[in-house]
N, C-alpha and C. Protein backbone atom coordinates (compact mmCIF):
# COMPACT_ATOMS: atom_id res chain seq x y z
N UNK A 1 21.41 -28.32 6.31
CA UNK A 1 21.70 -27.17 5.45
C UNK A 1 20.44 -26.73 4.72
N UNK A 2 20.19 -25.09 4.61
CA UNK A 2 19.03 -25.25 4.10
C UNK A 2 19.07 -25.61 2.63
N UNK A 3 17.95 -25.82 1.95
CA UNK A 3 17.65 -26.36 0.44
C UNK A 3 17.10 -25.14 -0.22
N UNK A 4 17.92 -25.22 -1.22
CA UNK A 4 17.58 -24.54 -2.47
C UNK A 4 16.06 -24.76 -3.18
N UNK A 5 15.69 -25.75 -2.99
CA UNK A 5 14.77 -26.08 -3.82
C UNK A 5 13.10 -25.64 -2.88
N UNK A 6 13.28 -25.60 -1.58
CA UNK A 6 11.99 -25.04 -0.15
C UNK A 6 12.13 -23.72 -0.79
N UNK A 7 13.22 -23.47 -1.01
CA UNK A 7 13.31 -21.39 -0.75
C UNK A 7 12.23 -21.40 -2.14
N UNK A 8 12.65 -22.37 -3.54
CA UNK A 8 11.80 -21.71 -4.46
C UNK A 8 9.86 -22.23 -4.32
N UNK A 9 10.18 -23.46 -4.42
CA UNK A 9 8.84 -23.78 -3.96
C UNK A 9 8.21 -22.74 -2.63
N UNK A 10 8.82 -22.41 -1.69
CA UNK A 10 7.88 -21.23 -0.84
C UNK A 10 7.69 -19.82 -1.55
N UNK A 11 8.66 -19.59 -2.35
CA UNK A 11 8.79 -18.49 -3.06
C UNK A 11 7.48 -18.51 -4.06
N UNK A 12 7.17 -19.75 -4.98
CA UNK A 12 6.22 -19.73 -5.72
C UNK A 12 4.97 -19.63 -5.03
N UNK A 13 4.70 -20.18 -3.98
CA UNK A 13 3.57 -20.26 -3.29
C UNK A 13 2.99 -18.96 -2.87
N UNK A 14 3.81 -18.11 -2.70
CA UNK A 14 3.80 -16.70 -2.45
C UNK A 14 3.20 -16.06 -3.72
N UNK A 15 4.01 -16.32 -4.72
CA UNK A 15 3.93 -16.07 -6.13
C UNK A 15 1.97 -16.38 -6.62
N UNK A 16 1.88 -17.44 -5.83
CA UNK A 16 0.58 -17.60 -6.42
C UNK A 16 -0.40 -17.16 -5.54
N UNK A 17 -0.24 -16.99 -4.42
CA UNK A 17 -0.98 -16.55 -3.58
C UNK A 17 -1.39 -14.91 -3.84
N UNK A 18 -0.13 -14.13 -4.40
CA UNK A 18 -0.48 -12.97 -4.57
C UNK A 18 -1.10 -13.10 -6.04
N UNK A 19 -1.01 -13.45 -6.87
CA UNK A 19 -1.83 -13.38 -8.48
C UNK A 19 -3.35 -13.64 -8.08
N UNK A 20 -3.68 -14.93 -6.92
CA UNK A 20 -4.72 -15.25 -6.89
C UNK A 20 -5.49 -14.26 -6.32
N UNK A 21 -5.08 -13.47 -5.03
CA UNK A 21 -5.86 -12.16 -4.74
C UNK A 21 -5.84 -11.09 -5.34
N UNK A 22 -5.09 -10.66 -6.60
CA UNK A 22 -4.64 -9.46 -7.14
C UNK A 22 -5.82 -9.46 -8.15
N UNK A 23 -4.72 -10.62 -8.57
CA UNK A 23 -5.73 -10.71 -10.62
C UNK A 23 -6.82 -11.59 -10.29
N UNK A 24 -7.19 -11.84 -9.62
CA UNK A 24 -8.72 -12.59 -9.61
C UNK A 24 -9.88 -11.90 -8.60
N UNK A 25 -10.49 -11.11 -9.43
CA UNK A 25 -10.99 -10.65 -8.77
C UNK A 25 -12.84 -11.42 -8.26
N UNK A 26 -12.77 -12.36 -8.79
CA UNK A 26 -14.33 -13.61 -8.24
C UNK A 26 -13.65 -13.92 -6.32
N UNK A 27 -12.38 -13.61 -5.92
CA UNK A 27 -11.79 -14.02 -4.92
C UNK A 27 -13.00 -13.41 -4.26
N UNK A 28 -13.63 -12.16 -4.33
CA UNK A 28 -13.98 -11.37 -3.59
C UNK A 28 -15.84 -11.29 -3.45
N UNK A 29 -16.09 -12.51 -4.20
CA UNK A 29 -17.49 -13.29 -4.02
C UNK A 29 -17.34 -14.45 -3.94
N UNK A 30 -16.49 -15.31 -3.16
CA UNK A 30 -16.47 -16.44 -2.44
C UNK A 30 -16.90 -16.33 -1.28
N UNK A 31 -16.88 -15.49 -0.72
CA UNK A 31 -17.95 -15.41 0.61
C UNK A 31 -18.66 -14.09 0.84
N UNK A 32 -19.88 -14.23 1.33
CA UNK A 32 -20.56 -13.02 1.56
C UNK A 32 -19.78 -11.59 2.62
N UNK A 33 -20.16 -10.63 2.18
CA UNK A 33 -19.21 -9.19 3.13
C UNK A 33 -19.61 -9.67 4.87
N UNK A 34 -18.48 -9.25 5.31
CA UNK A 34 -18.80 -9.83 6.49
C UNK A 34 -19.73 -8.76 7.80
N UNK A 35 -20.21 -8.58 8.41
CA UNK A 35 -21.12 -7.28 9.02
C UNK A 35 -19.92 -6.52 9.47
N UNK A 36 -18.97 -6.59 10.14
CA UNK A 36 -17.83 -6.21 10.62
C UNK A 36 -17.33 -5.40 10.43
N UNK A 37 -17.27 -4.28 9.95
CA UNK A 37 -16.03 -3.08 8.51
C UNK A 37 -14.78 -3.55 9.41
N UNK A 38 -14.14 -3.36 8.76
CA UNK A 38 -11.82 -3.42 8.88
C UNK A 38 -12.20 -5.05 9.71
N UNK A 39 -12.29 -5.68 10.82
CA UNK A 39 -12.14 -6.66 11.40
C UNK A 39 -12.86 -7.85 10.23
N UNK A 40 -12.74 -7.88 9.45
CA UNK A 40 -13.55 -9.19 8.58
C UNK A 40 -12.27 -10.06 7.53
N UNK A 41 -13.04 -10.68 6.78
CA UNK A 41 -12.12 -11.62 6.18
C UNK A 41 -11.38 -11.17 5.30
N UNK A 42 -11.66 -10.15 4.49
CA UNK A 42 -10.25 -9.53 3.73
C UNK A 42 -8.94 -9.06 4.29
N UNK A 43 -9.32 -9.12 5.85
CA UNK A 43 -8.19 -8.27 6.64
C UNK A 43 -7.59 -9.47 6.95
N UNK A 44 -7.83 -10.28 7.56
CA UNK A 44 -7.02 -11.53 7.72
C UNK A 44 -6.64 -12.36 6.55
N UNK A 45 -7.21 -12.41 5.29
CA UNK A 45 -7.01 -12.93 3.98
C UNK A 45 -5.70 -12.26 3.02
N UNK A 46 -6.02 -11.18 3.11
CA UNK A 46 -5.28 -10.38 2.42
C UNK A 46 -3.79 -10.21 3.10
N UNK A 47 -3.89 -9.84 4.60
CA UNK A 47 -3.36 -9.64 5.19
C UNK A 47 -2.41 -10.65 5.58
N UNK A 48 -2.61 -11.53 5.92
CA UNK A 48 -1.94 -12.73 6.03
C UNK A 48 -1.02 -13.00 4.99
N UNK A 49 -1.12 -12.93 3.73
CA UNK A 49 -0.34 -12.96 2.60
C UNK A 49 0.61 -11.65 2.84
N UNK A 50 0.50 -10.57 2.97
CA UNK A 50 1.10 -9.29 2.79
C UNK A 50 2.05 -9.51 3.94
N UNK A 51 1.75 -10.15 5.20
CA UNK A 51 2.74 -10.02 6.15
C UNK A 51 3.89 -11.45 5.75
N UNK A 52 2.81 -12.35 5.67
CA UNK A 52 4.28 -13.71 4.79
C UNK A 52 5.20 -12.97 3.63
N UNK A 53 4.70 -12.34 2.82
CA UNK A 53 5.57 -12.10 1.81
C UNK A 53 7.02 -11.09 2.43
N UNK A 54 6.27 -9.77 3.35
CA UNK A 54 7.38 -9.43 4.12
C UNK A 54 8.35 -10.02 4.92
N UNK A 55 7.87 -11.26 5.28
CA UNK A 55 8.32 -12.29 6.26
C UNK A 55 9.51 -12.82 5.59
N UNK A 56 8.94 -13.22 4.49
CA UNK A 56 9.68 -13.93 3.38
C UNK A 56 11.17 -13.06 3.25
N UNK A 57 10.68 -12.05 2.59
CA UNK A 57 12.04 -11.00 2.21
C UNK A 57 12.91 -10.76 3.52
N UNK A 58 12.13 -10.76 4.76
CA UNK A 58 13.35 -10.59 5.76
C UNK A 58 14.27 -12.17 6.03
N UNK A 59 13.15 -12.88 5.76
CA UNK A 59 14.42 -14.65 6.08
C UNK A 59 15.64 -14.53 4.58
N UNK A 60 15.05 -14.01 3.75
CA UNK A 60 15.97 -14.22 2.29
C UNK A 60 16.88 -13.08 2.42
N UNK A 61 17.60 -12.99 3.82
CA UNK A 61 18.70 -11.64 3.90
C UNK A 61 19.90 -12.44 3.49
N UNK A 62 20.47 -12.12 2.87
CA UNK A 62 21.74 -12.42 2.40
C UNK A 62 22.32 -13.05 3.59
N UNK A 63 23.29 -14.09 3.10
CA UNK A 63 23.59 -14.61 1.75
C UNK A 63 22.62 -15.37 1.17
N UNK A 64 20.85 -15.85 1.97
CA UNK A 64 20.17 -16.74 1.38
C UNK A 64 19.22 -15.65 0.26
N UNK A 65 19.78 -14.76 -0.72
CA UNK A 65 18.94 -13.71 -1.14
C UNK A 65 18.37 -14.17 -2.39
N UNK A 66 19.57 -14.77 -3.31
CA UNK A 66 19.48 -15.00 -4.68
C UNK A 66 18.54 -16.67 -4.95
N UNK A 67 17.98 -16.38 -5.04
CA UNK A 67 16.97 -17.54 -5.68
C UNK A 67 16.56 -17.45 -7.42
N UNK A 68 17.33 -18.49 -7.55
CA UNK A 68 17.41 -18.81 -9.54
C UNK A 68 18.53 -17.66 -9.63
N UNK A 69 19.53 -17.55 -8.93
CA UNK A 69 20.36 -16.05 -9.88
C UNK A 69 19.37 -14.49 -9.52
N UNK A 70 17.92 -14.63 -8.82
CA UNK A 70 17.64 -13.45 -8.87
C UNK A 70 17.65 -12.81 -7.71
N UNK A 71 17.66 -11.41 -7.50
CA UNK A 71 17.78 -10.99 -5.85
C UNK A 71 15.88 -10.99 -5.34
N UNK A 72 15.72 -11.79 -4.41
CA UNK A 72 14.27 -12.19 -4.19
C UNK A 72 13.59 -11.38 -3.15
N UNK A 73 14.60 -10.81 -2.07
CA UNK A 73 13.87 -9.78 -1.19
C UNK A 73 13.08 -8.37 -1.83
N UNK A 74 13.55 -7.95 -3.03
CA UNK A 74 13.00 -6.65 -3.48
C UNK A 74 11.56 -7.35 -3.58
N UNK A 75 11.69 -7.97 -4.91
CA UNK A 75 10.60 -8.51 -5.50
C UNK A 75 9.41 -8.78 -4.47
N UNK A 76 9.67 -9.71 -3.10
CA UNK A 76 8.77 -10.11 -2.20
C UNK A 76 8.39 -8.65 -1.33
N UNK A 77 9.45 -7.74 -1.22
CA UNK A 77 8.35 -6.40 -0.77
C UNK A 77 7.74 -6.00 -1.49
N UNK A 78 8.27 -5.64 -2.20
CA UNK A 78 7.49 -5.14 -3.21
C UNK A 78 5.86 -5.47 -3.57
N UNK A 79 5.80 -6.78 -3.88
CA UNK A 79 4.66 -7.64 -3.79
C UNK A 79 3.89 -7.17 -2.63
N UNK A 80 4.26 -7.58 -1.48
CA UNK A 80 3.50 -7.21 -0.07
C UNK A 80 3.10 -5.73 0.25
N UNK A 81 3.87 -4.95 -0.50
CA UNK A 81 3.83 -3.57 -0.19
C UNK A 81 2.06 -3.45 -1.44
N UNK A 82 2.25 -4.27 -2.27
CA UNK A 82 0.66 -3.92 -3.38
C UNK A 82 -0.37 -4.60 -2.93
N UNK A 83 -0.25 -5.92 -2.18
CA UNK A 83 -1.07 -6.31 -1.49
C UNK A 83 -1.80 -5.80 -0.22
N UNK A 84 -0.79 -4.85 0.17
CA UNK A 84 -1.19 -3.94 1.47
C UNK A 84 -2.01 -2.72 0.89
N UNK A 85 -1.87 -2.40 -0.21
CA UNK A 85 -2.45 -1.36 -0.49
C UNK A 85 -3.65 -1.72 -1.13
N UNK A 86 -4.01 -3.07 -1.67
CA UNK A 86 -4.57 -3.23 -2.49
C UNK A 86 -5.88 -3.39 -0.64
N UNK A 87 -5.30 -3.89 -0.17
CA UNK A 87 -6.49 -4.23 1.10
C UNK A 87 -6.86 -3.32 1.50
N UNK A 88 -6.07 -2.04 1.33
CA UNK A 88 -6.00 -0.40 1.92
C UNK A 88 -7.99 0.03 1.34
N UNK A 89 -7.65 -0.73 -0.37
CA UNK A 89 -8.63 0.26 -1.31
C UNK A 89 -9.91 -1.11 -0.75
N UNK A 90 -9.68 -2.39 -0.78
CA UNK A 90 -10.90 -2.78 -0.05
C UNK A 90 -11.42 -2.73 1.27
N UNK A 91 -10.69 -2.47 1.96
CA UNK A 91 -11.41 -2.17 3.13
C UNK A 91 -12.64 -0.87 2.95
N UNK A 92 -11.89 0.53 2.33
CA UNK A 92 -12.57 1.64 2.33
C UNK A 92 -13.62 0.92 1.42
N UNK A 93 -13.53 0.51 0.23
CA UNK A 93 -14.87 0.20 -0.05
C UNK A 93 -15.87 -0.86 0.49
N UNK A 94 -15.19 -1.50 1.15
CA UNK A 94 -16.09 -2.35 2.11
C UNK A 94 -17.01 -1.79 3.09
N UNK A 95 -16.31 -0.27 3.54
CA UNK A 95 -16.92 0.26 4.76
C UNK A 95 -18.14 0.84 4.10
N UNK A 96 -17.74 1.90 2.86
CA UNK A 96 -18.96 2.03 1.82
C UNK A 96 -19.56 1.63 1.28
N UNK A 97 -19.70 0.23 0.93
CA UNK A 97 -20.74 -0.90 0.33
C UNK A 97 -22.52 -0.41 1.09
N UNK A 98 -23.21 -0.65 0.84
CA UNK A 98 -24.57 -0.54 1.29
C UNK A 98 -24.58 -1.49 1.83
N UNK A 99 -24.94 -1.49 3.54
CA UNK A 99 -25.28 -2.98 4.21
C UNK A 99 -26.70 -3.39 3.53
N UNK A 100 -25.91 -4.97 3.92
CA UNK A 100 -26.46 -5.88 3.25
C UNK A 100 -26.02 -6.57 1.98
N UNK A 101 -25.20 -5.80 0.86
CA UNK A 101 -25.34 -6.31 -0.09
C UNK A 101 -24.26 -7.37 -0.03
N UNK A 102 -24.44 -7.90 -0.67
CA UNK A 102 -23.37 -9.44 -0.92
C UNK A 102 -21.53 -9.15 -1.48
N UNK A 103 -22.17 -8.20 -2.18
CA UNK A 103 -20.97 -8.45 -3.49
C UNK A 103 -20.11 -7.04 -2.74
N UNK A 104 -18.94 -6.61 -3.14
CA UNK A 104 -18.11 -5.24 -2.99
C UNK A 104 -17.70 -4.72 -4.49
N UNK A 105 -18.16 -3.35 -3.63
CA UNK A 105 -18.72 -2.50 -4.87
C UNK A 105 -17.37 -1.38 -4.84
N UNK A 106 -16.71 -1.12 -6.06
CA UNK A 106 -15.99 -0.19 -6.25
C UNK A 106 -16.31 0.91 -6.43
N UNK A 107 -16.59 2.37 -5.68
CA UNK A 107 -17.01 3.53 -6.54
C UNK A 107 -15.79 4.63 -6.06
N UNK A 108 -15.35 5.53 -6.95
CA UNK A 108 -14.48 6.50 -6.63
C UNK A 108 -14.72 8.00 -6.89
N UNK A 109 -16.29 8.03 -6.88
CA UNK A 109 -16.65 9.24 -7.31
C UNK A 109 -18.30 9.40 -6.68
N UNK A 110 -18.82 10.60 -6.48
CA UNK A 110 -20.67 10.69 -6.19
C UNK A 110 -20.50 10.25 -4.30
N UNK A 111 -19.41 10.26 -3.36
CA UNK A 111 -19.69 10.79 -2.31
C UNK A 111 -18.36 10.83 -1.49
N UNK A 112 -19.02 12.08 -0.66
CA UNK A 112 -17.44 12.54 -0.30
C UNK A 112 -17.00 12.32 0.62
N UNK A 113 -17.38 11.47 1.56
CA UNK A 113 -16.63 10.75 2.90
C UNK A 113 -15.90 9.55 2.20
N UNK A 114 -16.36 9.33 0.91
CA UNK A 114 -15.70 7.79 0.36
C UNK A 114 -14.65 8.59 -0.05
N UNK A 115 -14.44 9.59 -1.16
CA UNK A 115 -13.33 10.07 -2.22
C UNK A 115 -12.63 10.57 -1.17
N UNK A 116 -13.08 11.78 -0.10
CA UNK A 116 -11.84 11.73 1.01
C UNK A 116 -11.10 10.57 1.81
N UNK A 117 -11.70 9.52 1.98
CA UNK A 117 -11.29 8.73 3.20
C UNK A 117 -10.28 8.05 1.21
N UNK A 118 -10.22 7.78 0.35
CA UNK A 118 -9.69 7.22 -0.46
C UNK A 118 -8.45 8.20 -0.41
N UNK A 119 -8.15 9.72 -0.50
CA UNK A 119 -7.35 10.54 -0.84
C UNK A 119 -6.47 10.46 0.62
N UNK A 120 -7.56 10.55 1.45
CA UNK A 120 -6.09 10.34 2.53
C UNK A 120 -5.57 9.02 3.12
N UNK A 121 -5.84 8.47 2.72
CA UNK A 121 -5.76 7.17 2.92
C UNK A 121 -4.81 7.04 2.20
N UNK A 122 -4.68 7.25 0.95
CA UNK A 122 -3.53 7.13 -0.25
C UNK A 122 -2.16 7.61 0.43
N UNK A 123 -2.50 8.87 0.64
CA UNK A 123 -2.05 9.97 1.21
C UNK A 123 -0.92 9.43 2.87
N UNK A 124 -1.28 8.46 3.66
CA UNK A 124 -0.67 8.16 4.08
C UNK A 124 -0.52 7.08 3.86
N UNK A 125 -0.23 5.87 3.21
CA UNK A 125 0.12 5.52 3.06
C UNK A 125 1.41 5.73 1.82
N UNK A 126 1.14 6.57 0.92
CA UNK A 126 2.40 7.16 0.46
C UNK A 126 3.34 7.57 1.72
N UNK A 127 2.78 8.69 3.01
CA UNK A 127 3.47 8.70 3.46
C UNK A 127 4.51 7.60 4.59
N UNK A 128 3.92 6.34 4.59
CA UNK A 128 4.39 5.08 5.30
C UNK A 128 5.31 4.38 4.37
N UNK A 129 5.02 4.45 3.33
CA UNK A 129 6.19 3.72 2.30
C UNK A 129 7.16 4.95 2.24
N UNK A 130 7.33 5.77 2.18
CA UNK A 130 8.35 6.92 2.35
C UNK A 130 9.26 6.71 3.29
N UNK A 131 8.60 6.58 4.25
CA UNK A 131 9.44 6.23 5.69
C UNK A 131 9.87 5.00 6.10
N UNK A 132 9.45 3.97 5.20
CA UNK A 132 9.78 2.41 5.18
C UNK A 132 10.90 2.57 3.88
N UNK A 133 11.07 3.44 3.09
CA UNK A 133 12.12 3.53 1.45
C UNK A 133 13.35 4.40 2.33
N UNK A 134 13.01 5.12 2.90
CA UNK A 134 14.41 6.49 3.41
C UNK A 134 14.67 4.91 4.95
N UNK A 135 14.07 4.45 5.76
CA UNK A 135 14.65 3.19 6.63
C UNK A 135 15.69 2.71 5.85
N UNK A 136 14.79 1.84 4.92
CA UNK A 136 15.86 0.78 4.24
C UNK A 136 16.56 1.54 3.21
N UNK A 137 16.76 2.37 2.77
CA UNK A 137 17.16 3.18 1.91
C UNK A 137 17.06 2.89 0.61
N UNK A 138 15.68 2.44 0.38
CA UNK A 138 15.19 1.88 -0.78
C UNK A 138 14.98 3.27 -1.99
N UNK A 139 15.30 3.36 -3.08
CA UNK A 139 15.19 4.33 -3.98
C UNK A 139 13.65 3.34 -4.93
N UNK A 140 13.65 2.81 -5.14
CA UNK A 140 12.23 2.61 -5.36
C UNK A 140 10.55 2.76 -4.37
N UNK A 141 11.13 2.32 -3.36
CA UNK A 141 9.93 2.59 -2.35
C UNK A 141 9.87 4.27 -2.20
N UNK A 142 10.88 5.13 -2.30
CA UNK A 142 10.97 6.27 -2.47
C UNK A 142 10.59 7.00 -3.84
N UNK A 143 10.29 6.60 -4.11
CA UNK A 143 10.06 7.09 -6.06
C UNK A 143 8.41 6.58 -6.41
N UNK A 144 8.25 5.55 -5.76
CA UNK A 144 7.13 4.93 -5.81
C UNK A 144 5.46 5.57 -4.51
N UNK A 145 6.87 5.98 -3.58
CA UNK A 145 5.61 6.99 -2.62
C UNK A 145 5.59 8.31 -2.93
N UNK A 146 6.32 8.90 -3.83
CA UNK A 146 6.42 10.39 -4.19
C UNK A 146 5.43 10.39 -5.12
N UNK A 147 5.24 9.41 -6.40
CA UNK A 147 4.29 9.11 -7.28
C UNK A 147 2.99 9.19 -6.51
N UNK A 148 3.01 8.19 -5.54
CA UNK A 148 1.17 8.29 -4.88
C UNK A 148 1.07 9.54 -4.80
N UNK A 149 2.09 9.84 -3.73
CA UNK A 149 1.28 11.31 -3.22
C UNK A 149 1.17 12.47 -4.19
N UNK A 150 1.66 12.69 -5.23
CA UNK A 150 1.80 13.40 -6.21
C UNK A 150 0.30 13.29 -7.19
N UNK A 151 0.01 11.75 -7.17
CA UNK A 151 -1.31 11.36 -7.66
C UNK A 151 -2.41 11.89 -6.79
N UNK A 152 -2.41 11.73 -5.78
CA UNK A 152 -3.47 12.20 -4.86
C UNK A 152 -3.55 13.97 -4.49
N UNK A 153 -2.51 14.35 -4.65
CA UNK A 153 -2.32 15.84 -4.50
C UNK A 153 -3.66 16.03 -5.89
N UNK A 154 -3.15 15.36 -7.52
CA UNK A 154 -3.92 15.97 -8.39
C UNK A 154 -5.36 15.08 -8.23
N UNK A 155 -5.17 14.22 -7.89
CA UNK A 155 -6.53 13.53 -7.96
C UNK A 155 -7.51 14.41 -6.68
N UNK A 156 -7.02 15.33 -5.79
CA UNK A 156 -7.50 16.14 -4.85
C UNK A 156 -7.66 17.34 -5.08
N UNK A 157 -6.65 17.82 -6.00
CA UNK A 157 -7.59 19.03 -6.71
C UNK A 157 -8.18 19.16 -8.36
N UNK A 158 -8.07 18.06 -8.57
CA UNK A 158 -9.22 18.17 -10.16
C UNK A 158 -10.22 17.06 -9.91
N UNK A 159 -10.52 16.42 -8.79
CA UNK A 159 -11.37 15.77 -8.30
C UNK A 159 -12.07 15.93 -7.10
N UNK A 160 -11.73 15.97 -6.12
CA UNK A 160 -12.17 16.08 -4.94
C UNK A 160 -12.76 17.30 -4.81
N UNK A 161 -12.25 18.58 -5.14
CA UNK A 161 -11.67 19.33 -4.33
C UNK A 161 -13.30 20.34 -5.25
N UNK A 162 -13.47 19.41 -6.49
CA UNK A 162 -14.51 20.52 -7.28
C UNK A 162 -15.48 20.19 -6.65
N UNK A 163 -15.86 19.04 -5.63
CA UNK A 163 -17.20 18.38 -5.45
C UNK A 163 -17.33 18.50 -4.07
N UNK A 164 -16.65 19.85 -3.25
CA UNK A 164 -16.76 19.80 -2.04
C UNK A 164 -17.27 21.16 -1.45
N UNK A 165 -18.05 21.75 -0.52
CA UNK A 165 -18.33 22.71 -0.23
C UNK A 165 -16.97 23.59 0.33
N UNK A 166 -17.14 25.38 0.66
CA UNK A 166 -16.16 25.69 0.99
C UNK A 166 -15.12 25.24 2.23
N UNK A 167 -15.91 25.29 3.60
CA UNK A 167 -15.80 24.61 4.66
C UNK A 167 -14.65 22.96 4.37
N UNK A 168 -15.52 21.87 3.46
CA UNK A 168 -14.84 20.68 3.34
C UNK A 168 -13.03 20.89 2.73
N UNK A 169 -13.43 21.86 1.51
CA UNK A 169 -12.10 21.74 1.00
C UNK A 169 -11.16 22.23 1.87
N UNK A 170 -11.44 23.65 2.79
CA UNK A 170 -10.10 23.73 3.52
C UNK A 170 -9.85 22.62 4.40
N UNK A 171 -11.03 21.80 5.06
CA UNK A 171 -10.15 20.57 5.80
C UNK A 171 -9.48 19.63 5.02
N UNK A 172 -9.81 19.34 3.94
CA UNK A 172 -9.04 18.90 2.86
C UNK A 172 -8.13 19.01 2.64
N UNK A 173 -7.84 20.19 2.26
CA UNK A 173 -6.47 20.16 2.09
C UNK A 173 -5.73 20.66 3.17
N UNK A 174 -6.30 21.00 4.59
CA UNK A 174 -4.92 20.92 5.43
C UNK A 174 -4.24 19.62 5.85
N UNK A 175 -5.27 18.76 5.60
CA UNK A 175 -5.03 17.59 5.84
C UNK A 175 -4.04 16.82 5.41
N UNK A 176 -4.47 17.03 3.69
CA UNK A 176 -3.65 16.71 2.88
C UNK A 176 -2.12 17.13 3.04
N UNK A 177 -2.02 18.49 3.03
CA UNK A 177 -0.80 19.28 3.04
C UNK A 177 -0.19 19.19 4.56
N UNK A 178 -0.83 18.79 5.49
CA UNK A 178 0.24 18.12 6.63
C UNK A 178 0.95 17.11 6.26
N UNK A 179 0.38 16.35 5.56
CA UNK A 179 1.10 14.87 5.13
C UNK A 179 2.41 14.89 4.00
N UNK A 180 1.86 15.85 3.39
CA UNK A 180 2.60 16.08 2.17
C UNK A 180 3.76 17.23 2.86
N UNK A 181 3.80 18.19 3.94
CA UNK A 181 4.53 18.75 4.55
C UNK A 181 5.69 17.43 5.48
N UNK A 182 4.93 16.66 6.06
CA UNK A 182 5.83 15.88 6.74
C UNK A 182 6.79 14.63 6.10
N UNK A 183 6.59 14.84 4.66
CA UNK A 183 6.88 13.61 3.67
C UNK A 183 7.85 14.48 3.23
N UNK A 184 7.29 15.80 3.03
CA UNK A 184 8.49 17.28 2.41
C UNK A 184 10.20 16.81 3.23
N UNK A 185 9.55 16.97 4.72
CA UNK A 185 10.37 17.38 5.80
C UNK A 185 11.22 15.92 5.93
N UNK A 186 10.21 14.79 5.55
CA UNK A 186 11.61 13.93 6.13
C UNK A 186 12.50 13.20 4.83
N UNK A 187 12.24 13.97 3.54
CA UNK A 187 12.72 13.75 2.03
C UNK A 187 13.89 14.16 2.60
N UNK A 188 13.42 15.83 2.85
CA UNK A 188 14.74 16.91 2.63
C UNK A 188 15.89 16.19 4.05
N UNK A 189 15.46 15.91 4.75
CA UNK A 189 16.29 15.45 6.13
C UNK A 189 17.21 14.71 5.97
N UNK A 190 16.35 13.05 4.82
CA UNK A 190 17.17 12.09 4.42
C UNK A 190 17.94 12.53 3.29
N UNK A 191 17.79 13.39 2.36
CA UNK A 191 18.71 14.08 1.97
C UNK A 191 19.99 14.51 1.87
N UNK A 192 20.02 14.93 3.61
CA UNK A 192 20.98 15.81 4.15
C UNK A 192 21.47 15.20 4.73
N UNK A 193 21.05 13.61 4.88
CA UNK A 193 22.07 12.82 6.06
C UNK A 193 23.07 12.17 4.99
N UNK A 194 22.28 11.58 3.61
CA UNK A 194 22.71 11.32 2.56
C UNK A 194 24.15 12.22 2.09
N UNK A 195 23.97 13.25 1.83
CA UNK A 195 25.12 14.13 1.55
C UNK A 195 26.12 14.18 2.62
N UNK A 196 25.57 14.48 4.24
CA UNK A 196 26.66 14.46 4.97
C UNK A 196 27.66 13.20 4.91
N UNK A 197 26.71 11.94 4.63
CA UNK A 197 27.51 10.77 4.72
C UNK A 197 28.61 10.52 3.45
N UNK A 198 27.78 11.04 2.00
CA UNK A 198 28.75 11.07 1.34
C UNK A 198 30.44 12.09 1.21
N UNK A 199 29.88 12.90 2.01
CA UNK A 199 31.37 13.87 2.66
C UNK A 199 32.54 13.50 3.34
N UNK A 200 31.84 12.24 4.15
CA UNK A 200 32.84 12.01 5.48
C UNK A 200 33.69 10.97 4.88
């Protein structure tokens, strides 16, 4: 029979695994950048955690859900869903780091293949949690990707959008506004399946 007591002990392990890559950020000078961009050790580091924690929430499907009285699958996406994003924002700055240097450098402003590849990047991945919240019919993963993209819409035009020649901004924002058109289109859809279902 399984044990109550594995589910929490794996549960914590998770628990610490994500604080230790989140909130510690020295994680990220324990070893030198690797020459590699996307194929290096944050992708398998990070990553590896982000897919256990999803892992996690799909074994804890009911009835094994409640751990201590609490419902544990939200919590563990949830988690994995910030860890995925959080690898989202190091990778791009990994790719922008100056080869050679040791350390990873955060900048979100002063060049514009970085602040675009950050805006759409956001940008879909708001739109992937949208379509992972209307799946499971999550009203937080839905509320929570309307926020990104809503952030990046303004962070794209009172940021981006002043520091770009004419040419850049219209690819900019068609770019943008495909994403934000197809996030439109499959809101209003799930919407409408929503209402039909509540009819029948």
């Amino acid at each position: 029979m399984p044990h109550p007591g594995l589910r929490i002990a794996g549960i914590a392990l998770l628990l610490i695994s994500f604080a230790r890559l989140v909130f510690n950020p020295a994680v990220l000078e324990y070893h030198p950048r690797a020459a590699t961009p996307i194929f290096n050790w944050y992708l398998y580091t990070y990553g590896i955690v982000s897919i256990c924690l999803f892992v996690a929430a799909r074994l804890l499907a009911p009835p094994r859900n409640l751990v201590l009285n609490k419902n544990a699958p939200p919590l563990l996406n949830s988690l994995g869903t910030i860890l995925a994003f959080v690898l989202l924002n190091i990778e791009i700055a990994d790719y922008f780091t100056k080869p050679g240097a040791y350390e990873l450098t955060f900048h979100f402003s002063g060049n514009f293949a970085r602040d675009m590849s950050y805006s759409i990047a956001w940008a879909l991945f708001a739109l992937l949690l949208l379509i992972a919240g209307i799946r499971k019919r999550s009203k937080a993963a839905r509320y929570a990707s309307l926020a990104l993209l809503g952030f990046v819409l303004l962070k794209l035009f009172f940021h981006d959008l002043s520091q770009l020649q004419q040419l850049y901004r219209i690819a900019a924002l068609i770019v943008v506004a495909i994403i934000a058109i197809l996030a439109s289109f499959l809101y209003q859809r799930f919407l409408g399946q929503t209402e039909k279902s509540g009819t029948q």
